[in-house]
N, C-alpha and C. Protein backbone atom coordinates (compact mmCIF):
# COMPACT_ATOMS: atom_id res chain seq x y z
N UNK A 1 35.71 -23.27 119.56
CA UNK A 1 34.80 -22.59 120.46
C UNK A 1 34.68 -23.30 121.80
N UNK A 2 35.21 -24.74 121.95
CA UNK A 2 35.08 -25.18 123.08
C UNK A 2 35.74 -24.33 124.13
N UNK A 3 37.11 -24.56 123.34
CA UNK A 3 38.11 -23.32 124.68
C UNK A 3 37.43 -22.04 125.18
N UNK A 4 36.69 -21.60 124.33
CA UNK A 4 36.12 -20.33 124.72
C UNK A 4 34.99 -21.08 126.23
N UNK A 5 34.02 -21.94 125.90
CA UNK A 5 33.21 -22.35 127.10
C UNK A 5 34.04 -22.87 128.45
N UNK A 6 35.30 -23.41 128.29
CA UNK A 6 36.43 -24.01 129.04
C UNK A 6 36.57 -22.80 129.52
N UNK A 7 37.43 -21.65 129.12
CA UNK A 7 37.82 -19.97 129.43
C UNK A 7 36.52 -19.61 130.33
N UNK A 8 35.65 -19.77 129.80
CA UNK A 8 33.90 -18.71 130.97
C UNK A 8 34.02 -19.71 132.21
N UNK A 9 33.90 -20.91 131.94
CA UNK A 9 34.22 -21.69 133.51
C UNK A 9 35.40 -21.30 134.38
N UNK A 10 36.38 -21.56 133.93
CA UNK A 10 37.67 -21.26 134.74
C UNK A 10 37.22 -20.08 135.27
N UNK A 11 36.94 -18.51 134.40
CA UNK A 11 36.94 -17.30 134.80
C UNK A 11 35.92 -17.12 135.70
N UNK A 12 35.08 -18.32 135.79
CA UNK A 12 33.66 -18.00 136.81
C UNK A 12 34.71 -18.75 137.91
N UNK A 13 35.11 -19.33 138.04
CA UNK A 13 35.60 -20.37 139.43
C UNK A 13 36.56 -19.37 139.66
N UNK A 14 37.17 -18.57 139.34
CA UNK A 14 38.50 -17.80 139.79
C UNK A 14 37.56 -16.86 140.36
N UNK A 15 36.66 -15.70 139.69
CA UNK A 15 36.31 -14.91 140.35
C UNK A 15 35.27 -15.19 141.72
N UNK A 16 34.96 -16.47 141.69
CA UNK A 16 34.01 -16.92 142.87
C UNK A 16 35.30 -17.57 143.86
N UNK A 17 35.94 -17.93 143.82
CA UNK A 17 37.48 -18.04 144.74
C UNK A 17 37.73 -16.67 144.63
N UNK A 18 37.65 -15.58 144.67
CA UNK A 18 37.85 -14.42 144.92
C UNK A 18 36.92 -13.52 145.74
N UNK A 19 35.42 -14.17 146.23
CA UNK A 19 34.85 -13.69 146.64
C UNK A 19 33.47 -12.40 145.93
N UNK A 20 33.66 -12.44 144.95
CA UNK A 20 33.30 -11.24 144.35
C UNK A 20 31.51 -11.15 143.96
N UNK A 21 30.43 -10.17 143.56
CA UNK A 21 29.61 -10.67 143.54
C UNK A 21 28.97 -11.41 142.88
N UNK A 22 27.30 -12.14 142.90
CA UNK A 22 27.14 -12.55 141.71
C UNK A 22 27.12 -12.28 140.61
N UNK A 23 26.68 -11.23 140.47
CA UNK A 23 26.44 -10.43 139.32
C UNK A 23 28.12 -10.77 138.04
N UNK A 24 28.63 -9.54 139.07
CA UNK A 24 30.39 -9.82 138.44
C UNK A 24 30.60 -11.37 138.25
N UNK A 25 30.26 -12.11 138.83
CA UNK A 25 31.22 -13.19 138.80
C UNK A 25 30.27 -13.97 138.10
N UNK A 26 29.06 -13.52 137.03
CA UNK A 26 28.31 -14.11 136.04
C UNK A 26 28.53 -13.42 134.63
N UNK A 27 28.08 -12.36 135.07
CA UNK A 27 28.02 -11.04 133.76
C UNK A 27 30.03 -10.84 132.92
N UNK A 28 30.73 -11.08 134.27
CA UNK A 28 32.21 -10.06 133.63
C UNK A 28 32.65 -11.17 132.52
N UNK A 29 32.41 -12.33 133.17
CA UNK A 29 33.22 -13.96 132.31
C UNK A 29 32.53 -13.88 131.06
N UNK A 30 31.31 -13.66 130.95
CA UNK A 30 30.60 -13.89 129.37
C UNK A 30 30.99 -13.17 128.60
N UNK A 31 30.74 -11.37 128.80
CA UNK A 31 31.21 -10.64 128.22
C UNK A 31 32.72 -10.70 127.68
N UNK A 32 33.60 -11.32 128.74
CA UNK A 32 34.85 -11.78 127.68
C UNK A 32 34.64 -12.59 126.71
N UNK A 33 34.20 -13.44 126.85
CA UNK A 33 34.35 -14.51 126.59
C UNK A 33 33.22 -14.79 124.64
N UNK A 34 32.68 -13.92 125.10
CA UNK A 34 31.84 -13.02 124.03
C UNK A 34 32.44 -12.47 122.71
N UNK A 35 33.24 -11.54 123.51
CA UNK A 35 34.58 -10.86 122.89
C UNK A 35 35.66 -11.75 122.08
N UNK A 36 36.10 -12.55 123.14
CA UNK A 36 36.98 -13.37 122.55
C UNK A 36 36.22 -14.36 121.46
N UNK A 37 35.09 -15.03 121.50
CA UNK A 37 34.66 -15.91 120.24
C UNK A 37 34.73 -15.04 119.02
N UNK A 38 34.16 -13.66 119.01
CA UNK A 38 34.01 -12.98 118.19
C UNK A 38 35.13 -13.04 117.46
N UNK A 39 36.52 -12.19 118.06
CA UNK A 39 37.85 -12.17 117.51
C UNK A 39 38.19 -13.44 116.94
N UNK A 40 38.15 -14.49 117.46
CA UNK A 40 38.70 -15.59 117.06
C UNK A 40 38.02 -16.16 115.85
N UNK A 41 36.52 -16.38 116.01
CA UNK A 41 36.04 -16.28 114.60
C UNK A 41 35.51 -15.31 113.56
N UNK A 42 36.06 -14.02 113.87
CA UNK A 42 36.61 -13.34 112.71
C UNK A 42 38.03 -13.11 112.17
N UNK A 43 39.17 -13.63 113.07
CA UNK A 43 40.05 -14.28 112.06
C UNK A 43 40.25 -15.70 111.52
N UNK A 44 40.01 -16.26 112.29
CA UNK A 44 39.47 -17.92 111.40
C UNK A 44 38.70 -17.11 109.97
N UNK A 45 37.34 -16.58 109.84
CA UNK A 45 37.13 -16.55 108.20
C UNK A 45 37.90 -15.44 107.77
N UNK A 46 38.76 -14.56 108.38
CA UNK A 46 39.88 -13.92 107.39
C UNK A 46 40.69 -14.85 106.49
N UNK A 47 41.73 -16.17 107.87
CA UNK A 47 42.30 -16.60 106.95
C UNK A 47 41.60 -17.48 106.19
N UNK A 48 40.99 -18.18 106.15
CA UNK A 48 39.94 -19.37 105.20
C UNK A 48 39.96 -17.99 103.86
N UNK A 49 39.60 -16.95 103.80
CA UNK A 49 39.22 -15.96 103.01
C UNK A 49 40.80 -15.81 102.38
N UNK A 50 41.73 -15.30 102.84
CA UNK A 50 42.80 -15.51 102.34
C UNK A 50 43.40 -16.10 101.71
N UNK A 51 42.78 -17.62 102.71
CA UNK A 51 43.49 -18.90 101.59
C UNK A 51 42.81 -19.08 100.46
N UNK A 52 41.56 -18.79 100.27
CA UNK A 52 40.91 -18.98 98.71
C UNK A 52 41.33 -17.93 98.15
N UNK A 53 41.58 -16.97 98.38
CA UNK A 53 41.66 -15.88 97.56
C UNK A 53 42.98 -16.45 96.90
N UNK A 54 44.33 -16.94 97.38
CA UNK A 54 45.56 -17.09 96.89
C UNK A 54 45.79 -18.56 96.17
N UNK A 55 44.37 -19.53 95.86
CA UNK A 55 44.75 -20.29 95.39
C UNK A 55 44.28 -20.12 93.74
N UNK A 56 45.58 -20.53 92.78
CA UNK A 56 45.69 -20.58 91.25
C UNK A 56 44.53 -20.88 90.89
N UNK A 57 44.75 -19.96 89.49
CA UNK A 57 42.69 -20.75 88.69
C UNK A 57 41.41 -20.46 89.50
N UNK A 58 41.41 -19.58 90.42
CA UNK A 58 39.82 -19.36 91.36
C UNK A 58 39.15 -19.34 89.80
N UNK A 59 38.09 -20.16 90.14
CA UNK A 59 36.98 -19.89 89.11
C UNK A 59 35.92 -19.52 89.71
N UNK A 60 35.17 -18.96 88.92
CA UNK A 60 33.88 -18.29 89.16
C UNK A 60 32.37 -19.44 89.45
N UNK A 61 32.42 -18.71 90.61
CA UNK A 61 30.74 -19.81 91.14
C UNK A 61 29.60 -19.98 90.52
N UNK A 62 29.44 -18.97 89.95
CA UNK A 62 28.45 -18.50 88.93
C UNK A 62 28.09 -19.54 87.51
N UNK A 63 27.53 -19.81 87.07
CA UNK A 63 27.18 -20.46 86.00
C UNK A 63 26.79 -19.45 85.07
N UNK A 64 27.15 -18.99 83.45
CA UNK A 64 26.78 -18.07 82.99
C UNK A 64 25.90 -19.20 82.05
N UNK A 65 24.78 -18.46 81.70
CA UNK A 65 23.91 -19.60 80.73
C UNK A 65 24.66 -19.33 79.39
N UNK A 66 24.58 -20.93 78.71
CA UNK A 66 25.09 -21.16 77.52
C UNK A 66 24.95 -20.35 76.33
N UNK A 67 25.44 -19.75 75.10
CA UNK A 67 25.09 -19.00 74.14
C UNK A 67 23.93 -19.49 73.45
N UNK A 68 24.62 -21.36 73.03
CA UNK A 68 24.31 -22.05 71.86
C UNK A 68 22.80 -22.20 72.20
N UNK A 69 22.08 -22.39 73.76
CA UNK A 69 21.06 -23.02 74.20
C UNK A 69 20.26 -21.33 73.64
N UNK A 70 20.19 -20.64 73.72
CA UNK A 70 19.17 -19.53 73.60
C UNK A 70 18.56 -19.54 72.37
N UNK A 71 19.53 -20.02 71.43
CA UNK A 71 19.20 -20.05 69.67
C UNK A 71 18.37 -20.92 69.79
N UNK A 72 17.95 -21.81 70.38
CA UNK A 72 17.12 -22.60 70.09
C UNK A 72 15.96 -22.35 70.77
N UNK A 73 14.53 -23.03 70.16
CA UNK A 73 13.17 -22.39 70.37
C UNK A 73 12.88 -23.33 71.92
N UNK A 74 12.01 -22.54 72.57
CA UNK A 74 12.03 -23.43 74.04
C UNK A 74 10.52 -24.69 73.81
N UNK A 75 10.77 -24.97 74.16
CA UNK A 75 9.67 -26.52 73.92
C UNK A 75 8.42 -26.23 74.18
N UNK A 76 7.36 -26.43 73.18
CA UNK A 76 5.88 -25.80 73.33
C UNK A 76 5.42 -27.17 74.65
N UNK A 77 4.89 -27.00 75.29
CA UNK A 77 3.83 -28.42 75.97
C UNK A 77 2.35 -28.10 75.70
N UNK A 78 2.13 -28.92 74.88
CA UNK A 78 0.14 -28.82 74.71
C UNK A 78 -0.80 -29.76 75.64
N UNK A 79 -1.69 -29.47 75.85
CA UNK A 79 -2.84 -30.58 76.80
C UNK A 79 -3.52 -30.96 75.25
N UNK A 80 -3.80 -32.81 75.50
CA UNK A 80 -4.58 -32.73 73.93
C UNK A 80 -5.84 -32.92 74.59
N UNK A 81 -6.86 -32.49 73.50
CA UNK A 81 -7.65 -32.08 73.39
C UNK A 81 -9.03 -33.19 73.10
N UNK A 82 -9.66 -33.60 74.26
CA UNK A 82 -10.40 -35.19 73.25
C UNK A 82 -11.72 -34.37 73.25
């Protein structure tokens, strides 16, 4: 993302060496530049997404609770009583 802040500078110094107004020569650079982060980090997590998807054995994130643990009774806690 740096290049992208590097890209809005350059494009502000070119269009102000061009004469042009403020407005344009504030508003046009971001809006690219906007654009372009977007694209770029929505294919950055395509491929990251890709690459997990294609690696052997994906296991599941999920924790499924144990069978054996349910059979058993869940632990009373008492306050005693003086």
């Amino acid at each position: 993302m740096t290049l992208v802040l590097l890209a809005l500078s350059l494009l502000q110094f070119t269009l102000n060496a061009l004469g042009l107004p403020i407005y344009i020569l504030l508003f046009l650079p971001m809006v690219i530049c906007v654009v372009l982060a977007y694209f770029l980090a929505r294919s950055r997590v395509y491929t990251r997404f890709q690459e997990a998807s294609k690696q052997p054995g994906h296991k599941a994130t999920i924790k499924l609770p144990n069978p054996k643990m349910a059979d058993k009774p869940a632990l009373k806690t008492s306050a005693k009583k003086s």
